[in-house]
N, C-alpha and C. Protein backbone atom coordinates (compact mmCIF):
# COMPACT_ATOMS: atom_id res chain seq x y z
N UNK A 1 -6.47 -6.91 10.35
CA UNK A 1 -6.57 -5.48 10.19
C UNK A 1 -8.01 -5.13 9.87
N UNK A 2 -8.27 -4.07 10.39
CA UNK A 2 -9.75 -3.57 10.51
C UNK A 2 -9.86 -2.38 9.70
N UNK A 3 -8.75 -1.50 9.62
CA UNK A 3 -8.98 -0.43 9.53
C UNK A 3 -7.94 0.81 8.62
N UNK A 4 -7.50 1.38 8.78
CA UNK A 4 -6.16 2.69 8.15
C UNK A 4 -5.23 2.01 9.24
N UNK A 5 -5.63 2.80 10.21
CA UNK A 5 -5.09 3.22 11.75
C UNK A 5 -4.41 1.67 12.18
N UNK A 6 -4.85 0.51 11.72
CA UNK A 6 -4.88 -0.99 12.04
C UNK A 6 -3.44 -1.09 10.55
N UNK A 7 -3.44 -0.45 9.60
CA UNK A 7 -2.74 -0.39 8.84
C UNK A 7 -1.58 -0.02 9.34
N UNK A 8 -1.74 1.22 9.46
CA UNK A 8 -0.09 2.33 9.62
C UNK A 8 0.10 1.56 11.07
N UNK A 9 -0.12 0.92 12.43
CA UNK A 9 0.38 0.44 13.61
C UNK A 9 1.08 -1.32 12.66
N UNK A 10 0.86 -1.22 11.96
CA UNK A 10 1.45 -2.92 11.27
C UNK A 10 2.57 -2.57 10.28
N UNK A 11 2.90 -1.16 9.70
CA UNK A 11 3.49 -0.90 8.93
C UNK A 11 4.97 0.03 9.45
N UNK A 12 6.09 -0.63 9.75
CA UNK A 12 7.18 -0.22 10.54
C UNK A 12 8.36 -0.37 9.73
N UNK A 13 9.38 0.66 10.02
CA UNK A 13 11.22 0.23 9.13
C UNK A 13 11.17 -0.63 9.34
N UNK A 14 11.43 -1.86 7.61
CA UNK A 14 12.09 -2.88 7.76
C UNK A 14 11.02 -3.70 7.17
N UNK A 15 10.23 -3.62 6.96
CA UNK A 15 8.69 -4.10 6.62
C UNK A 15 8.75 -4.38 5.33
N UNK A 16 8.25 -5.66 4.65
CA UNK A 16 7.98 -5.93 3.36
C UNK A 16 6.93 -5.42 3.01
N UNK A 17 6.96 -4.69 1.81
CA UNK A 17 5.29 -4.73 1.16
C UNK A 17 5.09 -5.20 -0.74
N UNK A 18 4.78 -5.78 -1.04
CA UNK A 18 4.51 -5.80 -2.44
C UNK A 18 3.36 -5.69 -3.16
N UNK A 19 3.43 -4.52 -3.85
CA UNK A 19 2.47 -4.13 -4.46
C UNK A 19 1.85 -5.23 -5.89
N UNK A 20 0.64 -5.97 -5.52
CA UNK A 20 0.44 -6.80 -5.88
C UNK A 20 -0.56 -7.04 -7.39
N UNK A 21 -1.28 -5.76 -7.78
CA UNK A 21 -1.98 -4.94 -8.34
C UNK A 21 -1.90 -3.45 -8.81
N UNK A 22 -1.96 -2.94 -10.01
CA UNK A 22 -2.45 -1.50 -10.18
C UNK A 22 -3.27 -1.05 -11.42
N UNK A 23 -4.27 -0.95 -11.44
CA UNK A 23 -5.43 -0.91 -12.08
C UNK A 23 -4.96 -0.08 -13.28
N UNK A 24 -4.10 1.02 -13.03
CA UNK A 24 -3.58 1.49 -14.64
C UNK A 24 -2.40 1.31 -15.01
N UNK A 25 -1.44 0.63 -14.09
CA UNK A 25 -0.30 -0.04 -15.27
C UNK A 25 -0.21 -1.28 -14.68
N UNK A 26 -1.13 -2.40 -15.28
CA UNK A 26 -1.30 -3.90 -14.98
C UNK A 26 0.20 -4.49 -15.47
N UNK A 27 1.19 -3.70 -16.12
CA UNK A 27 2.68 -4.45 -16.54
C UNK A 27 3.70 -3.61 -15.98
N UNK A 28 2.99 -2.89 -14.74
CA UNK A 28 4.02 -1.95 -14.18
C UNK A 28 5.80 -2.38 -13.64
N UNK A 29 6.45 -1.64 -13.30
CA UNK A 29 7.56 -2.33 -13.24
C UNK A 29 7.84 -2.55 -11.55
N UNK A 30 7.04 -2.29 -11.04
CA UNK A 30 6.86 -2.56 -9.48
C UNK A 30 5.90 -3.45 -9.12
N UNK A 31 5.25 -4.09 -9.85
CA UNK A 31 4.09 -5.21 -9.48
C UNK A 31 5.32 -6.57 -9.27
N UNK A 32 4.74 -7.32 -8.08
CA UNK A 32 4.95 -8.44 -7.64
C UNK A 32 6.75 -7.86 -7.26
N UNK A 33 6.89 -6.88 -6.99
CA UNK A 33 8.51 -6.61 -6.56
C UNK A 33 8.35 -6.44 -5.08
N UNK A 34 9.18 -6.91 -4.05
CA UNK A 34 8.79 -6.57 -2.84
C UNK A 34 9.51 -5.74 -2.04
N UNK A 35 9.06 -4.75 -1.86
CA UNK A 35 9.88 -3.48 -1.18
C UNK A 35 9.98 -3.21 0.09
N UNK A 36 11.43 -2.80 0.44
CA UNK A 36 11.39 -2.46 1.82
C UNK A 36 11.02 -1.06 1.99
N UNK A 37 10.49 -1.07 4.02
CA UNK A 37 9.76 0.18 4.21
C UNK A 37 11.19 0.75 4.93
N UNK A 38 11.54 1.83 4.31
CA UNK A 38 12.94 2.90 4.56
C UNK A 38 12.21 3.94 6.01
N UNK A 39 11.55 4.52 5.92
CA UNK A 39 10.59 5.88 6.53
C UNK A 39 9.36 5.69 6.52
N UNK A 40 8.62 5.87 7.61
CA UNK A 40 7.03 6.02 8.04
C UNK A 40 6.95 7.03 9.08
N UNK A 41 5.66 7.90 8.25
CA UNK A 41 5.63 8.74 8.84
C UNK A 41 3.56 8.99 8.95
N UNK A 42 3.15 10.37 9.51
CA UNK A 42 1.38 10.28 9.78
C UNK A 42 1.16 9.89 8.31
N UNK A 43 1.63 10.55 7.31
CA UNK A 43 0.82 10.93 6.18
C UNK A 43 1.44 10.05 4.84
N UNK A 44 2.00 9.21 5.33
CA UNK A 44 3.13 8.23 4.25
C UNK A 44 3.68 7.05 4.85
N UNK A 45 4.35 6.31 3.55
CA UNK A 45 5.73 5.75 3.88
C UNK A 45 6.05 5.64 3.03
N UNK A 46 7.84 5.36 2.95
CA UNK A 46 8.69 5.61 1.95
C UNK A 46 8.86 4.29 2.01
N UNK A 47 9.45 3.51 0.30
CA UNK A 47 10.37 2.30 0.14
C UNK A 47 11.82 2.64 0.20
N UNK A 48 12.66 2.15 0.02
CA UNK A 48 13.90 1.91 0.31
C UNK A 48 13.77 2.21 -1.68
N UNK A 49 14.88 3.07 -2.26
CA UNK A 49 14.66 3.66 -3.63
C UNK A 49 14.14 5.20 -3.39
N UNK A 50 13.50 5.36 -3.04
CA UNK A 50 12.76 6.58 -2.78
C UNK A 50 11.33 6.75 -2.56
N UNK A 51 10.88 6.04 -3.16
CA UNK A 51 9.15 5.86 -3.86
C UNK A 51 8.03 6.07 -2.33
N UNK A 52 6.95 6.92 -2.71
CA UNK A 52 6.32 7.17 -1.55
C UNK A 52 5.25 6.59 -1.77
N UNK A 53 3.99 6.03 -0.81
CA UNK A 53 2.71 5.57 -0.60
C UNK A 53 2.30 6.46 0.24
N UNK A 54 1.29 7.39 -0.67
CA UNK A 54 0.80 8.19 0.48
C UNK A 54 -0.67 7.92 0.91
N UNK A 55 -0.75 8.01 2.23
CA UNK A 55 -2.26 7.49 3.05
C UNK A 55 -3.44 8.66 2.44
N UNK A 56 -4.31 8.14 1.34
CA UNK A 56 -5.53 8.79 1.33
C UNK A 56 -6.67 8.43 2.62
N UNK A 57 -7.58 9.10 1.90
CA UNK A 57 -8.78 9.41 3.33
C UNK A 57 -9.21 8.06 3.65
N UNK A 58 -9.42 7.75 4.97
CA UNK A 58 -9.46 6.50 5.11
C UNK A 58 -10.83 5.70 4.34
N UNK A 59 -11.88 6.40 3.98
CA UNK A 59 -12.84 5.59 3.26
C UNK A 59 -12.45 5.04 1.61
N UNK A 60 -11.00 5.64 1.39
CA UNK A 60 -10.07 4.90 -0.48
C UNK A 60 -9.14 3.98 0.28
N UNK A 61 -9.37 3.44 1.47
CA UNK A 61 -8.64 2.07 1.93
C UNK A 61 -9.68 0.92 1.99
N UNK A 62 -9.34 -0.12 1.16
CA UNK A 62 -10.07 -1.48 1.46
C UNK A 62 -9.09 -2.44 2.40
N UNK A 63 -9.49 -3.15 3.26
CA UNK A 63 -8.60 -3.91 4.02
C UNK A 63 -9.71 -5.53 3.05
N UNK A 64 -8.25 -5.77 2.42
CA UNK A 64 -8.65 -7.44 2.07
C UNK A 64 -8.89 -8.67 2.72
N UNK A 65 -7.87 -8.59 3.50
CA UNK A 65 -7.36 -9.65 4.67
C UNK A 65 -6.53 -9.06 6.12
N UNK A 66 -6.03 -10.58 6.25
CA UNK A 66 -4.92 -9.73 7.63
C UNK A 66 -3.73 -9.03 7.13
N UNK A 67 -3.51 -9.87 5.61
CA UNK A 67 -1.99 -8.91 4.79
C UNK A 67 -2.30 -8.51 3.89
N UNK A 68 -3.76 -8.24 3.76
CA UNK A 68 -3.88 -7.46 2.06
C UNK A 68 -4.75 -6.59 2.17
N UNK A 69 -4.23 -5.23 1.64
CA UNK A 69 -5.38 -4.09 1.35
C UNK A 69 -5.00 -3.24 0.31
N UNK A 70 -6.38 -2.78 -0.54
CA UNK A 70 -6.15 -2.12 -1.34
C UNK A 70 -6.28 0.21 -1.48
N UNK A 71 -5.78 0.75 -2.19
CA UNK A 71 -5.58 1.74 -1.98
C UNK A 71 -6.48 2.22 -3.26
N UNK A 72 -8.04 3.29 -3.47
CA UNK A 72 -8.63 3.57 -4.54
C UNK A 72 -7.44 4.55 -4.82
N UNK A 73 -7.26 4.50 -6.26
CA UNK A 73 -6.77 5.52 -7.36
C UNK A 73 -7.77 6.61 -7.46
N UNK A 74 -8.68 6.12 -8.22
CA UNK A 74 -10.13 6.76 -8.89
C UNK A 74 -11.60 6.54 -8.65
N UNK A 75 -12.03 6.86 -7.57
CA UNK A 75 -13.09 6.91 -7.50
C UNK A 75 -14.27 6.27 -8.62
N UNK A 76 -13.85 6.92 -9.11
CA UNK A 76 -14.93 6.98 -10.88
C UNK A 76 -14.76 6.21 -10.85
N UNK A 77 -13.54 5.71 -11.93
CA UNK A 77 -13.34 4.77 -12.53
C UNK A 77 -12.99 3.24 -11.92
N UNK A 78 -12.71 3.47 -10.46
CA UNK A 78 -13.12 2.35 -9.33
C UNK A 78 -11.45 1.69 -9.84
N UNK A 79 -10.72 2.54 -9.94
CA UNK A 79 -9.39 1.99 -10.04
C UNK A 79 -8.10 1.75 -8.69
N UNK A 80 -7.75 0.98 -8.71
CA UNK A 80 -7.16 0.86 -7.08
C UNK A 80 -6.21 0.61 -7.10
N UNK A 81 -4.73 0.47 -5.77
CA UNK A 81 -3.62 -0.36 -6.07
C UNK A 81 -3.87 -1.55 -4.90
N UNK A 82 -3.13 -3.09 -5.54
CA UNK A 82 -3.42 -3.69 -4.21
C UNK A 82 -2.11 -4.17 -3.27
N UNK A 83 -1.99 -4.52 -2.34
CA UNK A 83 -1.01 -4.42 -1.35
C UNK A 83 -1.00 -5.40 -0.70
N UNK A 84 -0.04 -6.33 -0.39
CA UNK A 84 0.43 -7.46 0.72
C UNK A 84 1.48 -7.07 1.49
N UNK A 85 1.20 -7.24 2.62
CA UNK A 85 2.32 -7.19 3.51
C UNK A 85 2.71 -8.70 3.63
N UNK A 86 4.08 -8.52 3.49
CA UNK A 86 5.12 -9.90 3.73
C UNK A 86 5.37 -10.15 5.10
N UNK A 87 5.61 -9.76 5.70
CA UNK A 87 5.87 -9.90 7.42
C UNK A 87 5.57 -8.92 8.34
């Protein structure tokens, strides 16, 4: 993955993702849980529960690897969430 756009074409119903990181609740109750993707849509996707990830501007996306990228929180404070895709 290169890119957002390289993101959301890899991200389809049925899709694992686990949120692997989150810079302000490091004991959150969704870290290392792996969620299914219910709905994808331009501006989102939903987990299976309800819970939404919504796509900021593509320059608050870091692409880590081929299955990992992270999402900035805060600018400022350089706070982020990080993300693996499972399959």
């Amino acid at each position: 993955m290169r890119n957002l756009t390289d993101i959301k074409r890899r991200l389809k119903v049925g899709n694992i993702v686990t949120m692997t990181q989150h810079d302000n609740y490091p004991h959150g109750e969704l870290i290392n849980v792996p969620r299914e993707i219910e709905h994808v849509q331009s501006n989102a996707i939903r987990f299976t529960g309800g819970s939404w990830l919504y796509w900021p501007r593509a320059k608050d996306i870091t692409i880590e690897d081929h299955d990992k990228f992270s999402v900035m929180l805060n600018p400022a404070k350089q706070t982020k969430m990080h993300y693996q895709i499972n399959n």
